[in-house]
Protein backbone atom coordinates (compact mmCIF):
# COMPACT_ATOMS: atom_id res chain seq x y z
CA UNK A 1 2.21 -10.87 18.51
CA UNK A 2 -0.05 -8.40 17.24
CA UNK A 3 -2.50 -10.75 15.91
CA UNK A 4 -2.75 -12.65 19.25
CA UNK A 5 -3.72 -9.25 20.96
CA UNK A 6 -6.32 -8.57 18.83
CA UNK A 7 -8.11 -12.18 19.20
CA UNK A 8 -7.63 -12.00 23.07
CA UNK A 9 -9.13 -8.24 23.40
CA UNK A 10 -11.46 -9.50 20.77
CA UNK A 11 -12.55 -12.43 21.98
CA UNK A 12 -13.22 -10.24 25.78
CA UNK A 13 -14.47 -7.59 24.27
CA UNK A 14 -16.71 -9.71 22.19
CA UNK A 15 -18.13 -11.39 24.89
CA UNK A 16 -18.97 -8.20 27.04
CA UNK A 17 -21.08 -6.94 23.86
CA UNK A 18 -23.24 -10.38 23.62
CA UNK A 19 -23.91 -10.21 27.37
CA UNK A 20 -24.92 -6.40 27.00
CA UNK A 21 -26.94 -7.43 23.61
CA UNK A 22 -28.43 -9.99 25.97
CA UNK A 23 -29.87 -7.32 28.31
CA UNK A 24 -32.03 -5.60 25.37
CA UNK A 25 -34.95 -6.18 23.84
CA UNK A 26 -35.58 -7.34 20.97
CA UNK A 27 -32.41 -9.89 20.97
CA UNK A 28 -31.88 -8.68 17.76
CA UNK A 29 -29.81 -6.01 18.83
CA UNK A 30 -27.08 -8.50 20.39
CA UNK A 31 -25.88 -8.55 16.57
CA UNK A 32 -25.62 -4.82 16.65
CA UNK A 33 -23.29 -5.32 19.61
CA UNK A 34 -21.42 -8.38 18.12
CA UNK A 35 -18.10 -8.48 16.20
CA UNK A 36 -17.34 -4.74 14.31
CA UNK A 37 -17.15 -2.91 17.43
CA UNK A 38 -15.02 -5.42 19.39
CA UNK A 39 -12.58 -5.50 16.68
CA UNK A 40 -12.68 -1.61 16.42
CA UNK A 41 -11.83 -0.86 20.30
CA UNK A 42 -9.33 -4.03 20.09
CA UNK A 43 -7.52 -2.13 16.90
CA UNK A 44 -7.40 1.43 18.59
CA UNK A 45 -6.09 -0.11 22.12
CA UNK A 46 -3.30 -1.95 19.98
CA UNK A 47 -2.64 1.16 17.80
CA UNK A 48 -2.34 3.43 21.12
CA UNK A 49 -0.39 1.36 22.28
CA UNK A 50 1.85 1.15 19.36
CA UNK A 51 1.59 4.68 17.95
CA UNK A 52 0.25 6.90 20.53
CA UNK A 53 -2.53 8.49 21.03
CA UNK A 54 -2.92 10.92 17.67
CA UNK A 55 -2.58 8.89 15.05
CA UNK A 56 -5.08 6.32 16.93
CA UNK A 57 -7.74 9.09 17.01
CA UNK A 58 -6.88 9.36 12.94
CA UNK A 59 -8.01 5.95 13.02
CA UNK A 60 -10.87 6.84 14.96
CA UNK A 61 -11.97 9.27 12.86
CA UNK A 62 -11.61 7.60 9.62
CA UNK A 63 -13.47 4.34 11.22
CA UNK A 64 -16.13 6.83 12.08
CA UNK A 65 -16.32 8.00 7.89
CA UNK A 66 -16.38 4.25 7.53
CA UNK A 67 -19.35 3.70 9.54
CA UNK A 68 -21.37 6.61 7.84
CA UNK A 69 -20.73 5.63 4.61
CA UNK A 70 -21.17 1.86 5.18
CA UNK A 71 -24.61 3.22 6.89
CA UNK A 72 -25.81 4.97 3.48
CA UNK A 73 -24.40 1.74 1.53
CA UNK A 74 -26.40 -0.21 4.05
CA UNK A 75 -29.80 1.82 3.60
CA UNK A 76 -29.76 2.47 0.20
CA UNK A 77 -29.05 -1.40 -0.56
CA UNK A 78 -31.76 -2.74 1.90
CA UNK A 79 -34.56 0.21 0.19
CA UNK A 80 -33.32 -1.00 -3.53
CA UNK A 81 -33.78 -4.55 -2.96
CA UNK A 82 -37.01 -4.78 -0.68
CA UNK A 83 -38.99 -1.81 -2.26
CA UNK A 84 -37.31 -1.93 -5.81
CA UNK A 85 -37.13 -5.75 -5.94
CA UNK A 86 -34.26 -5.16 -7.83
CA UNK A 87 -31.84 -8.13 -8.39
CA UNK A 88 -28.63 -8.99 -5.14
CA UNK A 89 -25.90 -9.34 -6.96
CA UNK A 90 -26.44 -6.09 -9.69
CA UNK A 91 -27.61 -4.33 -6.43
CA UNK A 92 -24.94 -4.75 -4.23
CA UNK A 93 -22.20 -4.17 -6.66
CA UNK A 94 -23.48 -0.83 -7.58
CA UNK A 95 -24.85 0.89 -3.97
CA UNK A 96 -21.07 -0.55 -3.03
CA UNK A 97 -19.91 2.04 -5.78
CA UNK A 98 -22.37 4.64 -3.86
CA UNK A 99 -20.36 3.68 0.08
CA UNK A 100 -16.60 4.23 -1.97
CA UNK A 101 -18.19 7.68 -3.42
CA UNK A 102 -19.34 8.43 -0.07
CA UNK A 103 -16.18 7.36 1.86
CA UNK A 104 -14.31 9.35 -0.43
CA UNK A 105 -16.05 12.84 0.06
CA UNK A 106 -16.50 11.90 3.82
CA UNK A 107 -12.66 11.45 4.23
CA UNK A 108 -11.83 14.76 2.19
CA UNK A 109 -13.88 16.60 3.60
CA UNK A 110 -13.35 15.67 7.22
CA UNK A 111 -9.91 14.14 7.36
CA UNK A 112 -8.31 15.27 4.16
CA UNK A 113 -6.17 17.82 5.77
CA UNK A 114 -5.32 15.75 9.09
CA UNK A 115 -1.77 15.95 10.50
């Protein structure tokens, strides 16, 4: 049942970003607006909903690390391959080494002592 939740609030909430993403210029930022924060709000109104309101704000939190780290991961990847010229596939498999290193600190040293 769970599963059906998260493709209807999904699917909504999904919709609502590519009509805002649709309002700004360029339209490149309707991407930005597209499917990873849908499924995030989606996930933390089912988890609420399921487990109350602190552990959802856990979640929060540790989708938040997510996001920074996947940002560094993200930067450091692009600068490597269109500066460097360095190979994809050797690229990406090491700067995804760098987003686990920096997910890891991130998490201990933010959420490592959460309830």
């Amino acid at each position: 049942m769970d599963i059906l939740w998260r493709f209807l609030i999904g699917g909504a909430v999904v919709s609502a970003f590519a009509v805002l993403g649709d309002l700004f210029k360029p339209k490149s930022f309707a991407g930005l607006f597209g499917a990873a924060p849908s499924v995030a709000l989606a996930t933390l109104g089912l988890t609420i909903a399921k487990h109350g309101t602190h552990y959802a704000s856990i979640e929060g939190r540790s989708m938040a690390v997510g996001a920074l780290a996947l940002f560094v991961y993200s930067q450091t990847t692009a600068l490597a391959l269109m500066r460097g010229r360095w190979q994809v596939l050797p690229t990406t498999v090491t700067t995804l080494a760098l987003w686990f290193a920096v997910a890891f600190v991130l998490y201990h040293s933010f959420l490592g002592s959460a309830p």
